[in-house]
PDB file of N, CA and C in Angstrom:
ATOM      1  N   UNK A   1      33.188 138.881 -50.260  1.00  0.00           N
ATOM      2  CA  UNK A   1      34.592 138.507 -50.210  1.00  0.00           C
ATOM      3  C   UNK A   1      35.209 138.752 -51.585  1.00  0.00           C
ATOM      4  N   UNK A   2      35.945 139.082 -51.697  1.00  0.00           N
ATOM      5  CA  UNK A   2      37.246 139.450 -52.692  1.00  0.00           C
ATOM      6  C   UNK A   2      37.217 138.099 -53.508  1.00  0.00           C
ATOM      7  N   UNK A   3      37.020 138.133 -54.470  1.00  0.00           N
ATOM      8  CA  UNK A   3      37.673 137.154 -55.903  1.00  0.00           C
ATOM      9  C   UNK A   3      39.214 136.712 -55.866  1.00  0.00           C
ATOM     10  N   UNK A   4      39.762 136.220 -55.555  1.00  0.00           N
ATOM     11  CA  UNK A   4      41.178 135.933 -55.435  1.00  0.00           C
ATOM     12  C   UNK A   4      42.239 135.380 -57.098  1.00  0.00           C
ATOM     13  N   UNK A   5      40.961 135.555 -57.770  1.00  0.00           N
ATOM     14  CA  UNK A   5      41.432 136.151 -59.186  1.00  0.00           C
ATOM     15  C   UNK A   5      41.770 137.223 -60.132  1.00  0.00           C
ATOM     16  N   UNK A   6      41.598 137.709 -59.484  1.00  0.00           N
ATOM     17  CA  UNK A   6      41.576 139.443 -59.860  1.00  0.00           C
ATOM     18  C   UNK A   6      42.479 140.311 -58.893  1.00  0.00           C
ATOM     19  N   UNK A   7      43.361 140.467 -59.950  1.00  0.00           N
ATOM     20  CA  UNK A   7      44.179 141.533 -58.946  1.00  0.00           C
ATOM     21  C   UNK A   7      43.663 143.023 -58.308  1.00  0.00           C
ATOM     22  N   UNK A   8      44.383 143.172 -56.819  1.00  0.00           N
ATOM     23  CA  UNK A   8      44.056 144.025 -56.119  1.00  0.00           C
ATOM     24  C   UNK A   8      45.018 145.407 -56.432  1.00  0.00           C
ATOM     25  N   UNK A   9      44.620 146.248 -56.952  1.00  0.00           N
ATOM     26  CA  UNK A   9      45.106 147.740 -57.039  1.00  0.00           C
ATOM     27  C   UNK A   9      45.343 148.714 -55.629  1.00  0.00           C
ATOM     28  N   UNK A  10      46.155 149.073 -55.900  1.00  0.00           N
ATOM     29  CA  UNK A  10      46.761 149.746 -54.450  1.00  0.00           C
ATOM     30  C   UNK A  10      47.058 151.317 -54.468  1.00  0.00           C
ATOM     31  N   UNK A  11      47.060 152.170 -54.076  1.00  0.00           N
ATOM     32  CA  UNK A  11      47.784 153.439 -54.006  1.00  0.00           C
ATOM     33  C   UNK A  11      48.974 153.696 -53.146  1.00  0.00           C
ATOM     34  N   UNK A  12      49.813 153.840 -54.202  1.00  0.00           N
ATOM     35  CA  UNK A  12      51.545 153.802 -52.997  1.00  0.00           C
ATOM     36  C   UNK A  12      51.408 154.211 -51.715  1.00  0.00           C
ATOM     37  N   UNK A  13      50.482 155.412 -51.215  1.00  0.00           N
ATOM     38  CA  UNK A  13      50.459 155.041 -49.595  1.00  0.00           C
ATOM     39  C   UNK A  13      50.044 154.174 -49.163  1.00  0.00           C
ATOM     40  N   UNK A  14      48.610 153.485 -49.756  1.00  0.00           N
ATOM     41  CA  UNK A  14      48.310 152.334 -48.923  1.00  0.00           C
ATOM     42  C   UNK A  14      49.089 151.293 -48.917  1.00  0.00           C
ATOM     43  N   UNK A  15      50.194 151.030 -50.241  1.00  0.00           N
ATOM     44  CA  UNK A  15      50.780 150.030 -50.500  1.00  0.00           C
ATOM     45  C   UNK A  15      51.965 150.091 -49.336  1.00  0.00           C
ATOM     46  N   UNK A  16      52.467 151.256 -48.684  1.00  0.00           N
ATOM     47  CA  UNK A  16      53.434 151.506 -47.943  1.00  0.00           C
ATOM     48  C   UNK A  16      53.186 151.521 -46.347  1.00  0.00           C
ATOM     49  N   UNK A  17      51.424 151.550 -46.301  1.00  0.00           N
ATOM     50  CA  UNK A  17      50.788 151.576 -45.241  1.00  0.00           C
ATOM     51  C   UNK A  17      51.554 152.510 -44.104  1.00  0.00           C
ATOM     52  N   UNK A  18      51.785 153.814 -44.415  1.00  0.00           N
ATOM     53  CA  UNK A  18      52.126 154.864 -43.863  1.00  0.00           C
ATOM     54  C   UNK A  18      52.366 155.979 -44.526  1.00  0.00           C
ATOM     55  N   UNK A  19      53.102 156.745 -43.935  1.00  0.00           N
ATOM     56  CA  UNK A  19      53.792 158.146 -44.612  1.00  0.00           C
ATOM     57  C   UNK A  19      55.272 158.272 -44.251  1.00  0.00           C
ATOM     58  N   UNK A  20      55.849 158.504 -45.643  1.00  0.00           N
ATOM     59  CA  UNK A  20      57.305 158.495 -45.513  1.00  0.00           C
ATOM     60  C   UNK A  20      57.757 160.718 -44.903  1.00  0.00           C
ATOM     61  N   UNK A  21      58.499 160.263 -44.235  1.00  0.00           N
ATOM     62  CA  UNK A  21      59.140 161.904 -44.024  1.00  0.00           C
ATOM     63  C   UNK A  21      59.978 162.731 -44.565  1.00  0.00           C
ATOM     64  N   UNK A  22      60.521 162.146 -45.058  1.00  0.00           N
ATOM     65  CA  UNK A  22      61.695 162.514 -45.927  1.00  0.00           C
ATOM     66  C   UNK A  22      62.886 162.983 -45.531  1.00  0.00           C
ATOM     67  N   UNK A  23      63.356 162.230 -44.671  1.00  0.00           N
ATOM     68  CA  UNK A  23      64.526 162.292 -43.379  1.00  0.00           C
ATOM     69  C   UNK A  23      65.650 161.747 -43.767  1.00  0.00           C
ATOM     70  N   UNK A  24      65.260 160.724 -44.660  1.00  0.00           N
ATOM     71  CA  UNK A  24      66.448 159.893 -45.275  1.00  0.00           C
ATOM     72  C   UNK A  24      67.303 160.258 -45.775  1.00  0.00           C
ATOM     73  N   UNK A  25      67.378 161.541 -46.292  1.00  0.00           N
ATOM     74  CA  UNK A  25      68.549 162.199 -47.726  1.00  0.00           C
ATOM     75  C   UNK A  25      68.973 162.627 -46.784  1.00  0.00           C
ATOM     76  N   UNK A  26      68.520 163.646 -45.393  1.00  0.00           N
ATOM     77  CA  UNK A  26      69.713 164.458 -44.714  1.00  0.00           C
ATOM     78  C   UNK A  26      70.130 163.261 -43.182  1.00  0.00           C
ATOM     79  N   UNK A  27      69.866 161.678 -43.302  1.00  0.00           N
ATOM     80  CA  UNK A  27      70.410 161.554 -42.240  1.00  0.00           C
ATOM     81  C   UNK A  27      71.775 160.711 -43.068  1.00  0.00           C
ATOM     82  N   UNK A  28      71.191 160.080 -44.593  1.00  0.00           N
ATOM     83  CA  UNK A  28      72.814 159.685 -45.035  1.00  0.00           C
ATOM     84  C   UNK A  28      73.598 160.690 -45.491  1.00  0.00           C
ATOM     85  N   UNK A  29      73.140 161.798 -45.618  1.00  0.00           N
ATOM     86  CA  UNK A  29      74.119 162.986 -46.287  1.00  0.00           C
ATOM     87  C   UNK A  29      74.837 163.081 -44.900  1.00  0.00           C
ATOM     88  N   UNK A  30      74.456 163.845 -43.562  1.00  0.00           N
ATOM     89  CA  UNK A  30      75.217 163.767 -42.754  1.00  0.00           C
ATOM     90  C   UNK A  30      76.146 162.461 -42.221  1.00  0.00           C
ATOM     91  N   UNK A  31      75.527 161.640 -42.527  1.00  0.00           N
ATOM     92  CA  UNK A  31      76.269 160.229 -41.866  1.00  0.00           C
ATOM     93  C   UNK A  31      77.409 160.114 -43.077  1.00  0.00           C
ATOM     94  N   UNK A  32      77.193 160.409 -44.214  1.00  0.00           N
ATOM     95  CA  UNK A  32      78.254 160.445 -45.439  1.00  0.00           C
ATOM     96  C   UNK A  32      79.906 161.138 -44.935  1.00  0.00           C
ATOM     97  N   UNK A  33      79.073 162.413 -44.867  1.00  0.00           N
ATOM     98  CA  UNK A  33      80.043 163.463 -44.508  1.00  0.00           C
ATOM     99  C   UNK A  33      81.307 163.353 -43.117  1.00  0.00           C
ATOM    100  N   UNK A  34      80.218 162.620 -41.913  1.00  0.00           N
ATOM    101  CA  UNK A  34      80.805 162.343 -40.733  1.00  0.00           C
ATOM    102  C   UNK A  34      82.056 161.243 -41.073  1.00  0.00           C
ATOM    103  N   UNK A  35      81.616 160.170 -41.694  1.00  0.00           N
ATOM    104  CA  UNK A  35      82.271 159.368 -41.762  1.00  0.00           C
ATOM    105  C   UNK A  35      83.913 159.478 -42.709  1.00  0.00           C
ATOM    106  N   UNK A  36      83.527 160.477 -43.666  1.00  0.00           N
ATOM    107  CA  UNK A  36      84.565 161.306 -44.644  1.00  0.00           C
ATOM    108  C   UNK A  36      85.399 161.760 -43.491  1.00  0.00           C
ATOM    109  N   UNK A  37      85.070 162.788 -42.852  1.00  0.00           N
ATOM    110  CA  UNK A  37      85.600 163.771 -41.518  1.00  0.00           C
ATOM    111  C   UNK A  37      86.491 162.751 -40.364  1.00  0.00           C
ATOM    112  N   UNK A  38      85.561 161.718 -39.887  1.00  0.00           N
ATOM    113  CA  UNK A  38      86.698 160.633 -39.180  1.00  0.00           C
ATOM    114  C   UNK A  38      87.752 159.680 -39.669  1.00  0.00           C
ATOM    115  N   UNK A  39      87.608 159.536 -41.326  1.00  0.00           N
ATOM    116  CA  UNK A  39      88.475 158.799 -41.980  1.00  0.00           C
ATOM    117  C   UNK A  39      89.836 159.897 -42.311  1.00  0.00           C
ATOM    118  N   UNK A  40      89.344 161.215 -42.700  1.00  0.00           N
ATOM    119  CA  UNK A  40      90.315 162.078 -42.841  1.00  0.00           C
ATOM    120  C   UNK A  40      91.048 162.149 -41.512  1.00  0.00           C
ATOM    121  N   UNK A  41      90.643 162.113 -40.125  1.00  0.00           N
ATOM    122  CA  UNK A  41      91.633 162.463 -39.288  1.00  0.00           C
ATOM    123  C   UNK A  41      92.058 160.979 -38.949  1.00  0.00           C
ATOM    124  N   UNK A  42      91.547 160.674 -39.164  1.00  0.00           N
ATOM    125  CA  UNK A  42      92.528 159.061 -38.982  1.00  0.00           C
ATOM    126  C   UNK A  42      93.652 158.584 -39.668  1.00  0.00           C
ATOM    127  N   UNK A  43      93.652 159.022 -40.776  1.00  0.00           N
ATOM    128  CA  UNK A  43      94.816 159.551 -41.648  1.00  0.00           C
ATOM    129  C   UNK A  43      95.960 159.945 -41.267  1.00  0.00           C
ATOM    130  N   UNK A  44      95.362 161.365 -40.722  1.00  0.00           N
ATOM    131  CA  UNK A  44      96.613 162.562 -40.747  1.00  0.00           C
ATOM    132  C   UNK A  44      97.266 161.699 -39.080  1.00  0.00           C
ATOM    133  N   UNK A  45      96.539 161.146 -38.423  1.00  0.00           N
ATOM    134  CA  UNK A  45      97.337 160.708 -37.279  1.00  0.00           C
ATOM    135  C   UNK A  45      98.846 160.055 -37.541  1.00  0.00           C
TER     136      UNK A  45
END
């Protein structure tokens, strides 16, 4: 059993306990943009 004095060292995947995809930059870039695009025509109405 583990010493509960001693800290436990991790490797950022295990610490994340998965794998990231890297989906995130193009789903707020598009969601950025969309939202620019419906505020602009909401405007000009």
């Amino acid at each position: 059993m583990a010493n509960p004095d001693e800290p436990t060292h991790l490797t950022g995947e295990r610490a994340r306990a998965g794998a990231t995809p890297h989906m995130t930059r193009y789903i707020l870039g598009i969601s950025l943009v969309l939202v620019i695009v419906i505020f602009g025509i909401l405007l000009l109405r």
